[in-house]
C-alpha atoms as a PDB file:
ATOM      1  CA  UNK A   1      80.944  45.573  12.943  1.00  0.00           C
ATOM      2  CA  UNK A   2      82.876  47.869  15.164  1.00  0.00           C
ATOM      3  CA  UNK A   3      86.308  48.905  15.697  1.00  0.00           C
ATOM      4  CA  UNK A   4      87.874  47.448  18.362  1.00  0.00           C
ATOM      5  CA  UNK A   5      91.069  47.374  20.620  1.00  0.00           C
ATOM      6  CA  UNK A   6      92.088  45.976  23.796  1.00  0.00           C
ATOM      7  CA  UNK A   7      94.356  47.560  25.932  1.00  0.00           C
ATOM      8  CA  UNK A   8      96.583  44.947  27.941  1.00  0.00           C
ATOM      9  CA  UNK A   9      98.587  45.848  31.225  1.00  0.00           C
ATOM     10  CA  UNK A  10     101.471  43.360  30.799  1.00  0.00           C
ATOM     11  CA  UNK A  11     103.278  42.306  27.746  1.00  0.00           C
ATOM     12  CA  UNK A  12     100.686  38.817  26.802  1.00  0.00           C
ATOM     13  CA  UNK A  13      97.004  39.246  26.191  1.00  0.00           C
ATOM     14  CA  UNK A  14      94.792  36.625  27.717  1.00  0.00           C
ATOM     15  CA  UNK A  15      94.535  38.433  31.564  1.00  0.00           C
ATOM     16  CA  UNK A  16      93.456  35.388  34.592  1.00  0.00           C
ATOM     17  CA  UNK A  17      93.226  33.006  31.849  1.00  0.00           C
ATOM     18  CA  UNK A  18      96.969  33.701  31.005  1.00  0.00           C
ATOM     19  CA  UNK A  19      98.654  34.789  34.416  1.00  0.00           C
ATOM     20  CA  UNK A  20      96.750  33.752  36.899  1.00  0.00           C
ATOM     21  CA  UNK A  21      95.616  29.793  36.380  1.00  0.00           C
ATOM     22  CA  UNK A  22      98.373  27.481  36.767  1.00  0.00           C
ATOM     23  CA  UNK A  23      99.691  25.501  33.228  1.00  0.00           C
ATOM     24  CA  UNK A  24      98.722  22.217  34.766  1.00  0.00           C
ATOM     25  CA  UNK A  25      94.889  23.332  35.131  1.00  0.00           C
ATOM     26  CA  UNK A  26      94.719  25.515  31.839  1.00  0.00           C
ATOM     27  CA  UNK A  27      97.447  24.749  29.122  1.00  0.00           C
ATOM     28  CA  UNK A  28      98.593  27.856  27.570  1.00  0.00           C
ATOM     29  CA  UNK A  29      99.083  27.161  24.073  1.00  0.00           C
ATOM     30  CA  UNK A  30      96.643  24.369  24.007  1.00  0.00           C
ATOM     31  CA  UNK A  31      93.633  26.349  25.030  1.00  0.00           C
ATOM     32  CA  UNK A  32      94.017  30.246  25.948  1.00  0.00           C
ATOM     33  CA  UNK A  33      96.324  30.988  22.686  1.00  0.00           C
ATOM     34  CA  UNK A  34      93.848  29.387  20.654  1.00  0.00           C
ATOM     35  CA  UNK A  35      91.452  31.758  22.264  1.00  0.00           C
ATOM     36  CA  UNK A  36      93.384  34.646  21.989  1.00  0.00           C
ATOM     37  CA  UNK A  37      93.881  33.971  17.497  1.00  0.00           C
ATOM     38  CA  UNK A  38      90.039  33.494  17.510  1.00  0.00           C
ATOM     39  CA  UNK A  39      89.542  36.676  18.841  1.00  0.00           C
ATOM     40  CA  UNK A  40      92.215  38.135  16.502  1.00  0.00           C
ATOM     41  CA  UNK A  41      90.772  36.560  13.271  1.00  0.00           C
ATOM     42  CA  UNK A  42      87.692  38.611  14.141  1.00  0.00           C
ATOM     43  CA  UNK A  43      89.621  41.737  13.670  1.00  0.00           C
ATOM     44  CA  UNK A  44      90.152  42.569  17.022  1.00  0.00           C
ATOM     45  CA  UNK A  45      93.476  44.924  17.547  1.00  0.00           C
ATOM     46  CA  UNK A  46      95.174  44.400  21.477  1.00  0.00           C
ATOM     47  CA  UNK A  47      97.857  46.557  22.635  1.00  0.00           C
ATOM     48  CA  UNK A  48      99.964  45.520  24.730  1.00  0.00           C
ATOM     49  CA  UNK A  49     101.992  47.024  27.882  1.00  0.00           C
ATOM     50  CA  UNK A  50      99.649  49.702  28.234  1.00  0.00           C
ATOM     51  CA  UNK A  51      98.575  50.618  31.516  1.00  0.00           C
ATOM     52  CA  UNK A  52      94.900  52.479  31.694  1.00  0.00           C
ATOM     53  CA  UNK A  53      95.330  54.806  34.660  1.00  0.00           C
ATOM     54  CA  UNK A  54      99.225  55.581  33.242  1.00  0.00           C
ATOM     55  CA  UNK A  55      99.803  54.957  29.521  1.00  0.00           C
ATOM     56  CA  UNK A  56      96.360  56.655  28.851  1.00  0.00           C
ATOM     57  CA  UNK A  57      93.167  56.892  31.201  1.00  0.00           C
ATOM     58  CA  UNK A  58      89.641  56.148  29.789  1.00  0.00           C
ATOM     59  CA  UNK A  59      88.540  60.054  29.432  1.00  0.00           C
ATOM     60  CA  UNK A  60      91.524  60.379  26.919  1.00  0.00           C
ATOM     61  CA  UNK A  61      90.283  57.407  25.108  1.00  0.00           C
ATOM     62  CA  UNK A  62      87.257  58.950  24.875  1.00  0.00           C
ATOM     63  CA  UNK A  63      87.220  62.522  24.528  1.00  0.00           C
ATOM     64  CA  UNK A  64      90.815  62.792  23.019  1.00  0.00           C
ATOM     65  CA  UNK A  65      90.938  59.361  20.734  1.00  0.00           C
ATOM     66  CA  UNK A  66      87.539  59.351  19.265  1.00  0.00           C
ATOM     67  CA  UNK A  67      86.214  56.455  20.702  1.00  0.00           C
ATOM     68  CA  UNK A  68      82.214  56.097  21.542  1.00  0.00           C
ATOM     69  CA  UNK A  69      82.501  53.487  24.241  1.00  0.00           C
ATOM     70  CA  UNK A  70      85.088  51.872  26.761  1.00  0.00           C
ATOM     71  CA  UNK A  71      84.233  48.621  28.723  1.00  0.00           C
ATOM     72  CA  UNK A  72      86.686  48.082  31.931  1.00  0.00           C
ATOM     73  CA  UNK A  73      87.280  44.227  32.559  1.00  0.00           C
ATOM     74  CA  UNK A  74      90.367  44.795  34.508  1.00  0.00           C
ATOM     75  CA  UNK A  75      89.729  42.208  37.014  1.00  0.00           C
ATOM     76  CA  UNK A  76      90.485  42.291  40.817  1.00  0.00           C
ATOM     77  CA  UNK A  77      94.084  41.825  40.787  1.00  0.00           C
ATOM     78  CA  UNK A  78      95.032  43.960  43.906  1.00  0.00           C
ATOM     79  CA  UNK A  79      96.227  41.328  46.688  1.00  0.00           C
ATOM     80  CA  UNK A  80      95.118  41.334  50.201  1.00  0.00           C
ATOM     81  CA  UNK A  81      97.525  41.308  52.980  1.00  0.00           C
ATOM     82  CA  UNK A  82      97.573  40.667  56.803  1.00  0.00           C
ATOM     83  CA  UNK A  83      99.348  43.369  57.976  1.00  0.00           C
ATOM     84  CA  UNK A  84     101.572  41.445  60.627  1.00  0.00           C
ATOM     85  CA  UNK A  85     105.446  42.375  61.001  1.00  0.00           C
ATOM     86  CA  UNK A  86     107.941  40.593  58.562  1.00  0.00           C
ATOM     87  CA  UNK A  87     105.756  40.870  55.410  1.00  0.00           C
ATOM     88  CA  UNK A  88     108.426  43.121  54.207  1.00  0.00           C
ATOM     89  CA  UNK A  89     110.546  40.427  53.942  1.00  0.00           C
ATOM     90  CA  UNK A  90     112.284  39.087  50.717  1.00  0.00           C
ATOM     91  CA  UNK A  91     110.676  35.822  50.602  1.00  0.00           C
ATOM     92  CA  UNK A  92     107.058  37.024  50.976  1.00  0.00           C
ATOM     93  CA  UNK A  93     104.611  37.663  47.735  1.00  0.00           C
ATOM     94  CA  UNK A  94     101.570  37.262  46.836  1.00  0.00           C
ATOM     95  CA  UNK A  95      99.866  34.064  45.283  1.00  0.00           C
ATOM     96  CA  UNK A  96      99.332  36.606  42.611  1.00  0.00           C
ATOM     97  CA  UNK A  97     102.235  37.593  42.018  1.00  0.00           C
ATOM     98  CA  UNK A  98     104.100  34.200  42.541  1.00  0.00           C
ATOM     99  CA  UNK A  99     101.574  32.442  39.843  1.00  0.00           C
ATOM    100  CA  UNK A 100     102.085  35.687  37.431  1.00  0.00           C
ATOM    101  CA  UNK A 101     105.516  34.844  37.348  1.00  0.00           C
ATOM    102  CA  UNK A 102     105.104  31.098  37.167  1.00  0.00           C
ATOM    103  CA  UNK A 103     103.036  31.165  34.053  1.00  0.00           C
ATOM    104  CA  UNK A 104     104.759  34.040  32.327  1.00  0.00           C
ATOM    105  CA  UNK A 105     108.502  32.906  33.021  1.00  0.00           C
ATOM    106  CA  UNK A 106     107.205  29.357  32.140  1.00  0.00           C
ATOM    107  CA  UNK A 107     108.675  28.594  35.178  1.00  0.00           C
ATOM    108  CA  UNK A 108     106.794  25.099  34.314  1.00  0.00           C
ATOM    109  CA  UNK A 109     108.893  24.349  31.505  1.00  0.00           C
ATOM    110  CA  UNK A 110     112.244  22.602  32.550  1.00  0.00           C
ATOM    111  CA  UNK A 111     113.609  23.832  29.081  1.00  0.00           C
ATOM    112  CA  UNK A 112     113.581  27.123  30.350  1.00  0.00           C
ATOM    113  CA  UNK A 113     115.870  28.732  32.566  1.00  0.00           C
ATOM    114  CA  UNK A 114     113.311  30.946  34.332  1.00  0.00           C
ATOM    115  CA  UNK A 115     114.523  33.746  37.076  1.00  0.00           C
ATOM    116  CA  UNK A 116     111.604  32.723  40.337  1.00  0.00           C
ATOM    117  CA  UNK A 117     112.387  31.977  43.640  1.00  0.00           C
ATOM    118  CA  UNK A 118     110.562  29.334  45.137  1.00  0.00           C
ATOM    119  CA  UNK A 119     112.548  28.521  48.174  1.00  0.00           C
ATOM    120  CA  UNK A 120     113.167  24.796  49.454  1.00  0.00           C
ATOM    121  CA  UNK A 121     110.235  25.013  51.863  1.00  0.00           C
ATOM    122  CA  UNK A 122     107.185  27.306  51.429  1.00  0.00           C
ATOM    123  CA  UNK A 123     104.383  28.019  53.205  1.00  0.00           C
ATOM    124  CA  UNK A 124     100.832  29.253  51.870  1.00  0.00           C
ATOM    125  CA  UNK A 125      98.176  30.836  53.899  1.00  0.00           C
ATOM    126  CA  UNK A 126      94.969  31.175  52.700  1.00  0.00           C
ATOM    127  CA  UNK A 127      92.258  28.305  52.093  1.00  0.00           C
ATOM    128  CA  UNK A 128      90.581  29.173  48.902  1.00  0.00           C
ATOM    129  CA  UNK A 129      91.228  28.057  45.188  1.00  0.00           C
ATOM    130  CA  UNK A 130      93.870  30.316  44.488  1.00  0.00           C
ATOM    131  CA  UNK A 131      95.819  28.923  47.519  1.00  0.00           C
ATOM    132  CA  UNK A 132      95.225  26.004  46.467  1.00  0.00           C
ATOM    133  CA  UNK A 133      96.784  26.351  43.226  1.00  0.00           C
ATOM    134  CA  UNK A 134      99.667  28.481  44.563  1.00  0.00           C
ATOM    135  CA  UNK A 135     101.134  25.363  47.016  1.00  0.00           C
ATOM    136  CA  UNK A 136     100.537  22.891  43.982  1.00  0.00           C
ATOM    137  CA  UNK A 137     102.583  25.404  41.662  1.00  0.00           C
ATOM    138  CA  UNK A 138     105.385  25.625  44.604  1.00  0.00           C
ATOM    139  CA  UNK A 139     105.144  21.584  44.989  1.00  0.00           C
ATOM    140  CA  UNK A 140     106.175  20.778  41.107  1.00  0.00           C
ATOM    141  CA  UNK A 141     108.706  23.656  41.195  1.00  0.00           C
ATOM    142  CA  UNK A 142     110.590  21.575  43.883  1.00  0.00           C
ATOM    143  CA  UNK A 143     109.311  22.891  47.032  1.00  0.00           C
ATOM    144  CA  UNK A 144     108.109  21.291  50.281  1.00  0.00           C
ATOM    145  CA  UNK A 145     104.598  22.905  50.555  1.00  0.00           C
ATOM    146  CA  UNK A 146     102.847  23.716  53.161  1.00  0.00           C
ATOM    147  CA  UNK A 147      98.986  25.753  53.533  1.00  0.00           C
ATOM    148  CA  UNK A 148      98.481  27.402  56.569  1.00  0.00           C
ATOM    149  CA  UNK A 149      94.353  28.488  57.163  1.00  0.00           C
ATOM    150  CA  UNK A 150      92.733  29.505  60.698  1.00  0.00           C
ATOM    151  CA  UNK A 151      89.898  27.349  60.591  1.00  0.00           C
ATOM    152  CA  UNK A 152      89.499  23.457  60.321  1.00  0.00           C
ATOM    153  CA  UNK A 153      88.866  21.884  57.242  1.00  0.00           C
ATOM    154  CA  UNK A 154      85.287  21.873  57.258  1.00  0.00           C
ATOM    155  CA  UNK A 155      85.524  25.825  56.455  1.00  0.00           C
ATOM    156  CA  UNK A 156      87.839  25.433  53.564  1.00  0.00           C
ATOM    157  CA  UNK A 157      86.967  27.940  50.746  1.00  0.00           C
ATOM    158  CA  UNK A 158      88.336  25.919  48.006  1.00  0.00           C
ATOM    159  CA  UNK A 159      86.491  23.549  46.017  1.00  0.00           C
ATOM    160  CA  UNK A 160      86.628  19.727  47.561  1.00  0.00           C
ATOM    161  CA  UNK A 161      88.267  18.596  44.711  1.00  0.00           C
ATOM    162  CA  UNK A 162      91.253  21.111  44.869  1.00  0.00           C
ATOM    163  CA  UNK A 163      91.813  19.958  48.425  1.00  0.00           C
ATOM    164  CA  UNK A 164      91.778  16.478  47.368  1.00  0.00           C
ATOM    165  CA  UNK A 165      94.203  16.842  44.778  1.00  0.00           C
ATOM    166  CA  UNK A 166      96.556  19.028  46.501  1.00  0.00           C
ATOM    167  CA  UNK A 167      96.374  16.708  49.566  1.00  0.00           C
ATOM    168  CA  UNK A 168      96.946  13.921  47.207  1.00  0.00           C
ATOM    169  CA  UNK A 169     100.700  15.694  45.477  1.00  0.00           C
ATOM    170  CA  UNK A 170     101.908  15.895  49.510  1.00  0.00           C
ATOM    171  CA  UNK A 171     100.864  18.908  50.521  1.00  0.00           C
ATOM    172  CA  UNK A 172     100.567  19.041  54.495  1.00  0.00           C
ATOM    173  CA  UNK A 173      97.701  20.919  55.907  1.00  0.00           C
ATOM    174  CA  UNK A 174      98.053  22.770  59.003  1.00  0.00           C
ATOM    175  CA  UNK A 175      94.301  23.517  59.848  1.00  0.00           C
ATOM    176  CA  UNK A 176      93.477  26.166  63.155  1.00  0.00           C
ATOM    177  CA  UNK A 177      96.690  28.000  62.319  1.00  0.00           C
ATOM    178  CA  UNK A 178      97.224  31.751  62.484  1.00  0.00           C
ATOM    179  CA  UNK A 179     100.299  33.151  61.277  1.00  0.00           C
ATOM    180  CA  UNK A 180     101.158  36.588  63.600  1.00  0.00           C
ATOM    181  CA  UNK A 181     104.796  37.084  62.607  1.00  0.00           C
ATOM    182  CA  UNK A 182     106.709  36.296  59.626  1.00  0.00           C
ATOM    183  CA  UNK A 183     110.587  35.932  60.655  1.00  0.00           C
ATOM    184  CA  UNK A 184     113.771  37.169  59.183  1.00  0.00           C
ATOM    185  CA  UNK A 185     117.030  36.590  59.207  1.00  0.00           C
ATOM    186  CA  UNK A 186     120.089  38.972  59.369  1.00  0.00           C
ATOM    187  CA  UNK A 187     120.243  39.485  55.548  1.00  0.00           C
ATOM    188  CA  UNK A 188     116.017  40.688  55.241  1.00  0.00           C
ATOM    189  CA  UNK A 189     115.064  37.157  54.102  1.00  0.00           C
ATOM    190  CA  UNK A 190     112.557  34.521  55.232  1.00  0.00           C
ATOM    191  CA  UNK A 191     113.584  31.815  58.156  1.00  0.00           C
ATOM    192  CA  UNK A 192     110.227  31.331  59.430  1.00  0.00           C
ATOM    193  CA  UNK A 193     106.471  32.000  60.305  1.00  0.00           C
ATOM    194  CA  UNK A 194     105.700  32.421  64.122  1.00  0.00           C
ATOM    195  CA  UNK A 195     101.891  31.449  64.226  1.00  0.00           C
ATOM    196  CA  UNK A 196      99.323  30.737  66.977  1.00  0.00           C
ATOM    197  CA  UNK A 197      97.072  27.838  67.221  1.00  0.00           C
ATOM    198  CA  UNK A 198      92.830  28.272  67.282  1.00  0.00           C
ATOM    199  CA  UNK A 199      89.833  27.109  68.140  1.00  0.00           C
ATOM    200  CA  UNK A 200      86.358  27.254  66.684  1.00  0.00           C
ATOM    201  CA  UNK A 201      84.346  30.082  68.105  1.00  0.00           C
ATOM    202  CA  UNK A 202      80.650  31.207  67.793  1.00  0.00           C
ATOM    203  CA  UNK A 203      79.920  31.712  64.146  1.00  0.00           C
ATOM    204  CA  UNK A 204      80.273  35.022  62.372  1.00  0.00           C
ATOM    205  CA  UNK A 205      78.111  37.205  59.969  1.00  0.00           C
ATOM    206  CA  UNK A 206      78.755  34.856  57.284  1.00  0.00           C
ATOM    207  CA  UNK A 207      77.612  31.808  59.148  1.00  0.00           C
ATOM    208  CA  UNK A 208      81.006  30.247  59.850  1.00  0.00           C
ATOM    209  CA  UNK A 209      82.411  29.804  62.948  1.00  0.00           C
ATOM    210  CA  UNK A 210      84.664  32.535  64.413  1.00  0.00           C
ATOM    211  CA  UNK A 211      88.352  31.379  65.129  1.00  0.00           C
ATOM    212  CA  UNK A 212      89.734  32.178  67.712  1.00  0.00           C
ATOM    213  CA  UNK A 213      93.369  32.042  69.353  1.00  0.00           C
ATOM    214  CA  UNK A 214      94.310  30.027  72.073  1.00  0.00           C
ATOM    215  CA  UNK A 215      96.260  31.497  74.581  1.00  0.00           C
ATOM    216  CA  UNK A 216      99.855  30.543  75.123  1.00  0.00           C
ATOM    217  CA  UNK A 217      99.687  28.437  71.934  1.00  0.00           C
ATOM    218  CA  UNK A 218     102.476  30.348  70.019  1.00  0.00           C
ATOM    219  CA  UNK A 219     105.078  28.309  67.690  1.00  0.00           C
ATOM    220  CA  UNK A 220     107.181  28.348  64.963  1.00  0.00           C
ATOM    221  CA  UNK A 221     107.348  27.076  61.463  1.00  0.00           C
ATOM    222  CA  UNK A 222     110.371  27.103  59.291  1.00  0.00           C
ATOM    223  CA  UNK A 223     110.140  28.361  55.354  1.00  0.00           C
ATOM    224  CA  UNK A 224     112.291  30.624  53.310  1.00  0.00           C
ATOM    225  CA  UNK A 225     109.079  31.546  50.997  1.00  0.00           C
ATOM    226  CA  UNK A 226     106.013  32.434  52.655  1.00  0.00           C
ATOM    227  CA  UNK A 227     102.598  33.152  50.014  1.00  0.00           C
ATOM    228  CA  UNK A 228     100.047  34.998  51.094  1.00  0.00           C
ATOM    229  CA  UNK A 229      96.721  34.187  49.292  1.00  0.00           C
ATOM    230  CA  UNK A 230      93.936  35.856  51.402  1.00  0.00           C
ATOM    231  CA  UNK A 231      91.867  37.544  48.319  1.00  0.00           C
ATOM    232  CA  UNK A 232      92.315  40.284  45.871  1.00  0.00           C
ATOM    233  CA  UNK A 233      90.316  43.085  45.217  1.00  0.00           C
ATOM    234  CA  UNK A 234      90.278  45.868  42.105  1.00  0.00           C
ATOM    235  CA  UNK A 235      93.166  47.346  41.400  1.00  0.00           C
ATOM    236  CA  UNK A 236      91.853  51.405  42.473  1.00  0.00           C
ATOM    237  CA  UNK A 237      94.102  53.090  39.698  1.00  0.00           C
ATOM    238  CA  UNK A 238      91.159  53.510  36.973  1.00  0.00           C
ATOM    239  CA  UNK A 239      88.888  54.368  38.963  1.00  0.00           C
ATOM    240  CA  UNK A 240      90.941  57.126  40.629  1.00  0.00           C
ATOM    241  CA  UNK A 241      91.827  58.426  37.432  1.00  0.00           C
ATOM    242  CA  UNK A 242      88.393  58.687  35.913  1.00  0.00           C
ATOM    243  CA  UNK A 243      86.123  61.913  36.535  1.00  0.00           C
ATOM    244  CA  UNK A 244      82.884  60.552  37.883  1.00  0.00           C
ATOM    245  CA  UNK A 245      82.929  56.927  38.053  1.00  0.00           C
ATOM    246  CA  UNK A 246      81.693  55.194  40.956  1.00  0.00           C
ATOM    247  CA  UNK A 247      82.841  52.204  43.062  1.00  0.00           C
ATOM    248  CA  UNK A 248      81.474  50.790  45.983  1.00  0.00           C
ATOM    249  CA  UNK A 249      82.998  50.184  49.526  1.00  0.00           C
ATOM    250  CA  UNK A 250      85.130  47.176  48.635  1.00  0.00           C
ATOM    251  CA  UNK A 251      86.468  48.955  45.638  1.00  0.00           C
ATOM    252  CA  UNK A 252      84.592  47.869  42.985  1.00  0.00           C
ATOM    253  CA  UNK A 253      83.419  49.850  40.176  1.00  0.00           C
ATOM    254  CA  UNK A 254      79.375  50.256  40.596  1.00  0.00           C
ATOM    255  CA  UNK A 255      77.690  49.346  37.665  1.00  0.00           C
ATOM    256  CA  UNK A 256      74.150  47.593  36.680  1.00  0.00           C
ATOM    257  CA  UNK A 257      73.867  44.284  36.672  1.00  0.00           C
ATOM    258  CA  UNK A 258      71.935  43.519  33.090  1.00  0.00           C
ATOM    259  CA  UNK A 259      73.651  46.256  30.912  1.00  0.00           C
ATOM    260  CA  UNK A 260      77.049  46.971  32.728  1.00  0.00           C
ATOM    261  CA  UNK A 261      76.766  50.444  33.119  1.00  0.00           C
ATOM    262  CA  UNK A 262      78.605  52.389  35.079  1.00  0.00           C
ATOM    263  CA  UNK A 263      77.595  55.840  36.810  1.00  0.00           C
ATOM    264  CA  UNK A 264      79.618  57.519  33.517  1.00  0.00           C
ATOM    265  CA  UNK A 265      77.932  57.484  29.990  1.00  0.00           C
ATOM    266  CA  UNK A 266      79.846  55.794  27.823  1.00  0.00           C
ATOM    267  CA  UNK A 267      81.437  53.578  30.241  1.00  0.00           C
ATOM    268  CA  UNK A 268      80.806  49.751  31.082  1.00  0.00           C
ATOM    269  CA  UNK A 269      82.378  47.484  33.000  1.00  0.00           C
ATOM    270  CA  UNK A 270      82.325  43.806  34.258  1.00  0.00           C
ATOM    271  CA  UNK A 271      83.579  40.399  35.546  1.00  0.00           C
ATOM    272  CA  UNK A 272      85.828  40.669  38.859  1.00  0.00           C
ATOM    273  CA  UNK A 273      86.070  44.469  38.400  1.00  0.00           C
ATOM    274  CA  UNK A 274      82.583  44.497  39.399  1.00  0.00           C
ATOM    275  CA  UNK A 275      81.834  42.005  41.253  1.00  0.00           C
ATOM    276  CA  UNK A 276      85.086  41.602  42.766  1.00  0.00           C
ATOM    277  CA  UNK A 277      86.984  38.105  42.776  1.00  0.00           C
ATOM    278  CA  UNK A 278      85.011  35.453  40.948  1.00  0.00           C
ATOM    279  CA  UNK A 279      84.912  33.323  38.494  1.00  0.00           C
ATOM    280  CA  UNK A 280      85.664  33.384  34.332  1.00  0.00           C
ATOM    281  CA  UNK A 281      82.696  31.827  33.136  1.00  0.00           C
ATOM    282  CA  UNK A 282      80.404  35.522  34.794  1.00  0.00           C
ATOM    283  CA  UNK A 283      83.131  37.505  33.293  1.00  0.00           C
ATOM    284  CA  UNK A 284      82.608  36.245  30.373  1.00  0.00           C
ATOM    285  CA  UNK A 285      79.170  36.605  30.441  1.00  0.00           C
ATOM    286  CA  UNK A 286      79.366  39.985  31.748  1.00  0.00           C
ATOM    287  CA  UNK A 287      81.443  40.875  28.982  1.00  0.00           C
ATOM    288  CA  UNK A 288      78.174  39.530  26.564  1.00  0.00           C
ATOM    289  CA  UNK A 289      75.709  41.175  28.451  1.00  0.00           C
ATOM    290  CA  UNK A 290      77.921  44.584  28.188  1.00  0.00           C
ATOM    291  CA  UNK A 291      78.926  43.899  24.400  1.00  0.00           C
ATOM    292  CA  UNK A 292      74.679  44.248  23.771  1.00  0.00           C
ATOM    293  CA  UNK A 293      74.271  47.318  25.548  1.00  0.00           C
ATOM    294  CA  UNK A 294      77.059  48.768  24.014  1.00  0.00           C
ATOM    295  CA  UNK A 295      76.250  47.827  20.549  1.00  0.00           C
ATOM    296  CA  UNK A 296      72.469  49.565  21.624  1.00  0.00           C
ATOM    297  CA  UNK A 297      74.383  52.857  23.275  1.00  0.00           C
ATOM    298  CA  UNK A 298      76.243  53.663  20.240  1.00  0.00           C
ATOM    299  CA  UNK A 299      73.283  53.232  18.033  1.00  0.00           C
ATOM    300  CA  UNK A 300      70.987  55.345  20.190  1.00  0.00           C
ATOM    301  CA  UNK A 301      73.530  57.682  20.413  1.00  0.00           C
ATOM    302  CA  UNK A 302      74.323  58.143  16.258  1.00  0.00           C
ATOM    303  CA  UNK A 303      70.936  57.749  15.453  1.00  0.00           C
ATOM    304  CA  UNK A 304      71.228  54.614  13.575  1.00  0.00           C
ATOM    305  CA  UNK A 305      68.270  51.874  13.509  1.00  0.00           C
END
């Protein structure tokens, strides 16, 4: 029974579901547009190209634009880099950024004549989902495809069934590989990825074993596109531009885990902004959980029953 609006950073609703999942996992107009109109038909208003932190920041929404309550589901959508020489280059993004502008230049449709730069040979380094996805978006857009991850294939973050299928589209692994340069040529752009070879060390905090580089074991790979997908965290703009509101060491906003409350009244928050990168099924439910509390803040707060 509320009034409600969402406030969307880029110019389509739908967040991960619309940006960030490649079309040949989650069909755009098959599944998330349908998703979108159903939560339009209940009345819902989203605004589009708004950017909380810029356009407005949540104590204006609240103490300027009369609204009781503001939930912060902004996702973790700040890539992590490795902070070798070269990643300057043209040629190098994200696997955020590269799938954003897969999926929202429909860079998948061959009817469309869509402005991204895949490069005849890429390389992706990172072992987790969203690598996986990113070389399998590269391979149908033409590329040769390569992942690059540091430890053998027994550590592999992604799911055994995204290996599997990725492995069976062509893409070549190159397991105990460390990338430690990324080349250029004259003109700023990719050649190349100098990397070093490793070996299996004593295992870390986490339980896995430790890589470690072997000595002397230096070579070269050639690309023009090099994709780094090594994790995201929050994006620290609404958090810096809201009086009071906590986040922890990684950057995520601090808030509890049944009601999603954050250290400011009035505020909730939830899914990857939280909890930092995981999946949409506890977003979603996040989002329930905080929809509840919200619903019982506002009545507490006006006095109703």
């Amino acid at each position: 029974g509320y009034e409600v609006k969402i406030f969307e950073a880029l110019h389509k609703a739908g967040g991960v579901l619309q940006y960030g999942i490649p079309e040949f996992r989650l069909p755009k107009d098959k599944v998330v547009a349908r998703e979108i109109e159903n939560v339009l038909r209940l009345g819902v208003r989203i605004e589009t190209d708004v950017i909380v932190g810029h356009t407005v920041t949540v104590d204006s929404l609240l103490d300027e634009e009369g609204y009781s309550a503001v939930f912060i589901g902004s996702g973790a959508g700040l890539p992590r880099f490795m902070g070798i020489p070269g990643e300057n280059l043209n040629g190098v993004v994200s696997a955020n950024e590269f799938l954003t502008r897969a999926n929202l230049m429909k860079a998948y449709d061959d009817t469309y004549d869509t402005p991204i730069y895949v490069g005849r040979r890429v390389v992706v380094v990172g072992g987790g989902n969203v690598a996986m996805d990113a070389v399998r978006t590269a391979a149908r857009l033409g590329a040769e495809a390569h992942i690059v991850y540091r430890r053998s294939e027994a550590e592999l973050p992604a799911r055994a069934e995204e290996v599997h299928h990725a492995k069976q589209e062509g893409i070549e692994f190159r397991m105990l590989t460390n990338p430690v340069e990324v080349l250029g040529d004259e003109k700023g752009w990719v050649r190349g990825l100098r990397c070093v070879r490793m070996e299996l060390g004593e295992p870390d905090a986490s339980g896995r074993r430790s890589p470690v580089a072997v000595e002397g074991s230096e070579f070269e790979i050639g690309c023009d596109v090099v994709i780094m997908a090594l994790g995201t965290s929050p994006n620290p703009l609404i958090a810096s531009t809201t009086r009071g509101l906590e986040t922890n060491r990684r950057g995520c906003l601090v808030a509890d885990e049944v009601h999603g409350q954050t250290s400011r009244e009035g505020i909730f928050a939830g899914g990857d902004a939280v909890t930092g990168a995981a999946t949409v099924i506890l977003a979603m439910g996040a989002g329930r959980r905080a929809a509840r509390a919200i619903d019982e803040y506002v009545r507490a707060k006006s006095g109703m029953n």
